[in-house]
C-alpha atoms as a PDB file:
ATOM      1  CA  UNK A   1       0.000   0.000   0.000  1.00  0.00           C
ATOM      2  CA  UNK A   2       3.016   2.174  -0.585  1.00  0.00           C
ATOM      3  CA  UNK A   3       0.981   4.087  -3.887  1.00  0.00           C
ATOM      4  CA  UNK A   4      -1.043   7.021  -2.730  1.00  0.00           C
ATOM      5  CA  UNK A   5      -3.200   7.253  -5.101  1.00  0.00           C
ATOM      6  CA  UNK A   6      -4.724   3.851  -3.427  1.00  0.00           C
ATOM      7  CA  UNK A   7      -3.889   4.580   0.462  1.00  0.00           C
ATOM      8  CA  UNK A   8      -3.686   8.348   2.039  1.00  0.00           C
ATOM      9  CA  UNK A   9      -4.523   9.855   5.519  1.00  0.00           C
ATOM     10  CA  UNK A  10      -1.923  12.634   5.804  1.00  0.00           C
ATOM     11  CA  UNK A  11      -3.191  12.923   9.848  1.00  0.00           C
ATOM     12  CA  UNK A  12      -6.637  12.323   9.742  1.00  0.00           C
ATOM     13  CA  UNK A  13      -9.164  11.380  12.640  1.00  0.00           C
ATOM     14  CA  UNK A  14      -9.935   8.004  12.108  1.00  0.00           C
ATOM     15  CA  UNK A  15     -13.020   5.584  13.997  1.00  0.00           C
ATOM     16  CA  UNK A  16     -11.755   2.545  15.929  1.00  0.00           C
ATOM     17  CA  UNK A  17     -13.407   0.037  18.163  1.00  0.00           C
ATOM     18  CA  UNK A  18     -11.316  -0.891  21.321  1.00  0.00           C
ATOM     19  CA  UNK A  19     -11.208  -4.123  23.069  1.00  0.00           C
ATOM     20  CA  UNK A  20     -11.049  -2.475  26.643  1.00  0.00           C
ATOM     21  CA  UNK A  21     -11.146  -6.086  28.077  1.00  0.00           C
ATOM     22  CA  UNK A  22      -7.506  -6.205  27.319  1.00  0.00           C
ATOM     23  CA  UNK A  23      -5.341  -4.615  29.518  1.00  0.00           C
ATOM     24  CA  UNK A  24      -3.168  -2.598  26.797  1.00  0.00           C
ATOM     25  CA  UNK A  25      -6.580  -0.734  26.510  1.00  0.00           C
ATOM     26  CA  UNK A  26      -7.623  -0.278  30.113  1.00  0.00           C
ATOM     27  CA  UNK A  27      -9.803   2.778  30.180  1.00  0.00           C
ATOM     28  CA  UNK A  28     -10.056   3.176  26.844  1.00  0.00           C
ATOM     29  CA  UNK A  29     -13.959   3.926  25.459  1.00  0.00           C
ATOM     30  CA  UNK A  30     -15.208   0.859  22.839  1.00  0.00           C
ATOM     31  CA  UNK A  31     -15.666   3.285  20.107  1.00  0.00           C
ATOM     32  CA  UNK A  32     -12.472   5.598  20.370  1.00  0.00           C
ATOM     33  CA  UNK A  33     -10.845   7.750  17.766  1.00  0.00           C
ATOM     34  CA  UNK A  34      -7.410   7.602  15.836  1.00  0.00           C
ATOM     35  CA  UNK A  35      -4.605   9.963  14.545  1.00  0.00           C
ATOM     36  CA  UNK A  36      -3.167   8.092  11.438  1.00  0.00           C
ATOM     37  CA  UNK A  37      -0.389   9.610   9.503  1.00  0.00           C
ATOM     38  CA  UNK A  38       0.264   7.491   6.620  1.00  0.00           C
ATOM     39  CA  UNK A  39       1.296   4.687   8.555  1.00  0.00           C
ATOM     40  CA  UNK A  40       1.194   1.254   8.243  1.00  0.00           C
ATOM     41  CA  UNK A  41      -1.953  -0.845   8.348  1.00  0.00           C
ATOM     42  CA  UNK A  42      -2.051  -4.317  10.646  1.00  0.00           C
ATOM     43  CA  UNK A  43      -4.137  -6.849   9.698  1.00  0.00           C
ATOM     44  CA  UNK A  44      -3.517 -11.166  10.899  1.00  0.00           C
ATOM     45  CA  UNK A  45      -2.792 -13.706   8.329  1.00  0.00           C
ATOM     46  CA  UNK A  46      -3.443 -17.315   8.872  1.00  0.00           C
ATOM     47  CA  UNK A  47      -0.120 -18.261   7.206  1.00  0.00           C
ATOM     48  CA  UNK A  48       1.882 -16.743  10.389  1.00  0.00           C
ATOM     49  CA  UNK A  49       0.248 -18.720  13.644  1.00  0.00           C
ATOM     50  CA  UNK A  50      -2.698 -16.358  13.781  1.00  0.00           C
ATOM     51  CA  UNK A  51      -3.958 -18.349  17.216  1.00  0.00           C
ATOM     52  CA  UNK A  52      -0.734 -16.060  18.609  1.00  0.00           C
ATOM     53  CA  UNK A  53      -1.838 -12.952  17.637  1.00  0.00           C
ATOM     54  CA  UNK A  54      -4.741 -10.511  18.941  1.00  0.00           C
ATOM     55  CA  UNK A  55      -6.652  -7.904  17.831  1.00  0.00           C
ATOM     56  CA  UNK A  56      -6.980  -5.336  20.538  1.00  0.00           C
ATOM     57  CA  UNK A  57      -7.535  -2.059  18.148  1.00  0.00           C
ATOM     58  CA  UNK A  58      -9.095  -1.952  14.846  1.00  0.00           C
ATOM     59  CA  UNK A  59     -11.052   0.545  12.394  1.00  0.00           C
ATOM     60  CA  UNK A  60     -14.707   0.625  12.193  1.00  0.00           C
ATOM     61  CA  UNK A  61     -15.542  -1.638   9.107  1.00  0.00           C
ATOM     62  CA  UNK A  62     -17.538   1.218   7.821  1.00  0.00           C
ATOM     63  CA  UNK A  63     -17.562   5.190   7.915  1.00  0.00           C
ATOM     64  CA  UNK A  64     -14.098   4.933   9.179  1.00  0.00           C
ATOM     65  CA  UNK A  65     -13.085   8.949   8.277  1.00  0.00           C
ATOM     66  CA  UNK A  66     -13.660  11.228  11.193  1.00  0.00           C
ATOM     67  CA  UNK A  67     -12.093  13.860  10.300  1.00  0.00           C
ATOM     68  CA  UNK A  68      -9.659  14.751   7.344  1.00  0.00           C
ATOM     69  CA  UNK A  69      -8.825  12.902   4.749  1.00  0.00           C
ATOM     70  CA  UNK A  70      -9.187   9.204   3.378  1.00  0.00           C
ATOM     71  CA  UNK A  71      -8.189   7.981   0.212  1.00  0.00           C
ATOM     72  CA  UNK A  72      -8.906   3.720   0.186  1.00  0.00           C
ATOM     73  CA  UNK A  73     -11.239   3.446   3.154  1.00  0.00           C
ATOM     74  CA  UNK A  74     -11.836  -0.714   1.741  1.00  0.00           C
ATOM     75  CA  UNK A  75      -8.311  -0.877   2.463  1.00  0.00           C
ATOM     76  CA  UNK A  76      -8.369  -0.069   6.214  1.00  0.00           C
ATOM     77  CA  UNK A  77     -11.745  -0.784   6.976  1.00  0.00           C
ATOM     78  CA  UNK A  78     -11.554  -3.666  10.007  1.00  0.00           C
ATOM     79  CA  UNK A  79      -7.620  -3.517   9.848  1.00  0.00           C
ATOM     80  CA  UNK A  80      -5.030  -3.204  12.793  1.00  0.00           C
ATOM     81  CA  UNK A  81      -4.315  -0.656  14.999  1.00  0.00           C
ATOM     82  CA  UNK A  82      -2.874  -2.194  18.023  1.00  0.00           C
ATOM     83  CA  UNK A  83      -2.244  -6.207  17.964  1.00  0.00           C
ATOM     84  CA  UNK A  84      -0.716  -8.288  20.536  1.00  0.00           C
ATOM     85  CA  UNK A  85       1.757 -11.198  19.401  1.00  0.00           C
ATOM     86  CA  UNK A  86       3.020 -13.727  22.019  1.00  0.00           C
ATOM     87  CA  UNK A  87       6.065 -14.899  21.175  1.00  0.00           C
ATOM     88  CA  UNK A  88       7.746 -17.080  22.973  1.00  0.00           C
ATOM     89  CA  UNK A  89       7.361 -16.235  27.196  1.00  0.00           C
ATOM     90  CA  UNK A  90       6.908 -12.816  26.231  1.00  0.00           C
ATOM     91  CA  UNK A  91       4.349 -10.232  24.101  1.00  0.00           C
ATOM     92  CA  UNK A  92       4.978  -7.996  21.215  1.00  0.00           C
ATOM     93  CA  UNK A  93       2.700  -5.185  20.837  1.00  0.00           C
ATOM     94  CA  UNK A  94       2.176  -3.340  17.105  1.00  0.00           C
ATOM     95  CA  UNK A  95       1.116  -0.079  16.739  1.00  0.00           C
ATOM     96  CA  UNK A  96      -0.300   1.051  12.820  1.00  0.00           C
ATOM     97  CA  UNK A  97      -0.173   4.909  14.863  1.00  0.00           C
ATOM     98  CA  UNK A  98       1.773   6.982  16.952  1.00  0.00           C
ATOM     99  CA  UNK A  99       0.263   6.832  20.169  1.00  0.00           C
ATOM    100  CA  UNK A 100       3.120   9.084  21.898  1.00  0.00           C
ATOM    101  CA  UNK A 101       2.631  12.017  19.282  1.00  0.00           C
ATOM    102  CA  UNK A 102       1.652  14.993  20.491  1.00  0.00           C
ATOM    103  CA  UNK A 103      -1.345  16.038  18.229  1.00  0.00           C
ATOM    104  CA  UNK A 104      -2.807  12.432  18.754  1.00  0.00           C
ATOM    105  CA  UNK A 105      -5.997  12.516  20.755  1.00  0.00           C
ATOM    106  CA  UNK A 106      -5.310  12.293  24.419  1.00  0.00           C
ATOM    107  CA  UNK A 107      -7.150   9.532  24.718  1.00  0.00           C
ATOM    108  CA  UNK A 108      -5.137   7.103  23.168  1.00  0.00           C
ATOM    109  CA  UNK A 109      -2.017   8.036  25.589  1.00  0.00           C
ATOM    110  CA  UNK A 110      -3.182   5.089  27.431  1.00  0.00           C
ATOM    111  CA  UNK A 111      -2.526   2.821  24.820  1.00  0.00           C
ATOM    112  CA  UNK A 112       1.332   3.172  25.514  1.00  0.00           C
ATOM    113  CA  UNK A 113       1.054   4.198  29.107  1.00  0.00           C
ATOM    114  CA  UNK A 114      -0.717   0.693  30.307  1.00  0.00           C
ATOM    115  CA  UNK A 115       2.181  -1.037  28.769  1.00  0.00           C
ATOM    116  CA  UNK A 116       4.570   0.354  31.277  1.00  0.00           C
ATOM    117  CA  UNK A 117       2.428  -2.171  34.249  1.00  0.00           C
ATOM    118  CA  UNK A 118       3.113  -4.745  32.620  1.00  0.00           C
END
């Protein structure tokens, strides 16, 4: 998805749903909203022991653009934002967002801060 023409946010507000359950998303509200800035999209494929990975942050299937702009909505539509891999005895945590950057809503702070109580 490296072709802009197909995929483009350029720091838009993007719909997610949250799985709160999980404790990288403690706090977090079930319908939450995203800063994406051209990042990379997550998504779980079968062909890499999908039974280790989890979903805990993804975009709304539909109506996804919040704010800005959205070029390929089908393309991110019930994709990634945060997964969880286990790997071994320990956990790897993606992020398709910067959840540390400053104009990202304040909200989603948490997303990085419940990994440090661990």
């Amino acid at each position: 998805m490296s072709n802009t023409k197909d995929f483009n946010t350029h720091g838009s507000t993007l719909n997610a749903v949250v799985d709160n359950k999980e404790q990288a998303a403690y706090g977090m509200p079930e319908n939450s909203l995203i800063v994406h800035w051209n990042g990379p999209v997550l998504s779980v494929n079968d062909r890499f022991n999908a039974h280790n990975c989890k979903v805990i942050v993804k975009y709304t299937g539909e109506n996804v653009l919040e704010s800005g702009l959205l070029t390929g909505e089908k393309l991110i539509a019930n994709q990634g934002v945060l997964i969880k891999v286990n790997k071994g005895k320990g956990e790897v945590y993606l992020y398709g967002f910067s959840p540390q950057w400053r104009a990202q809503t304040s909200g989603t702070f948490k997303l990085l801060y419940n990994m440090m109580y661990k």
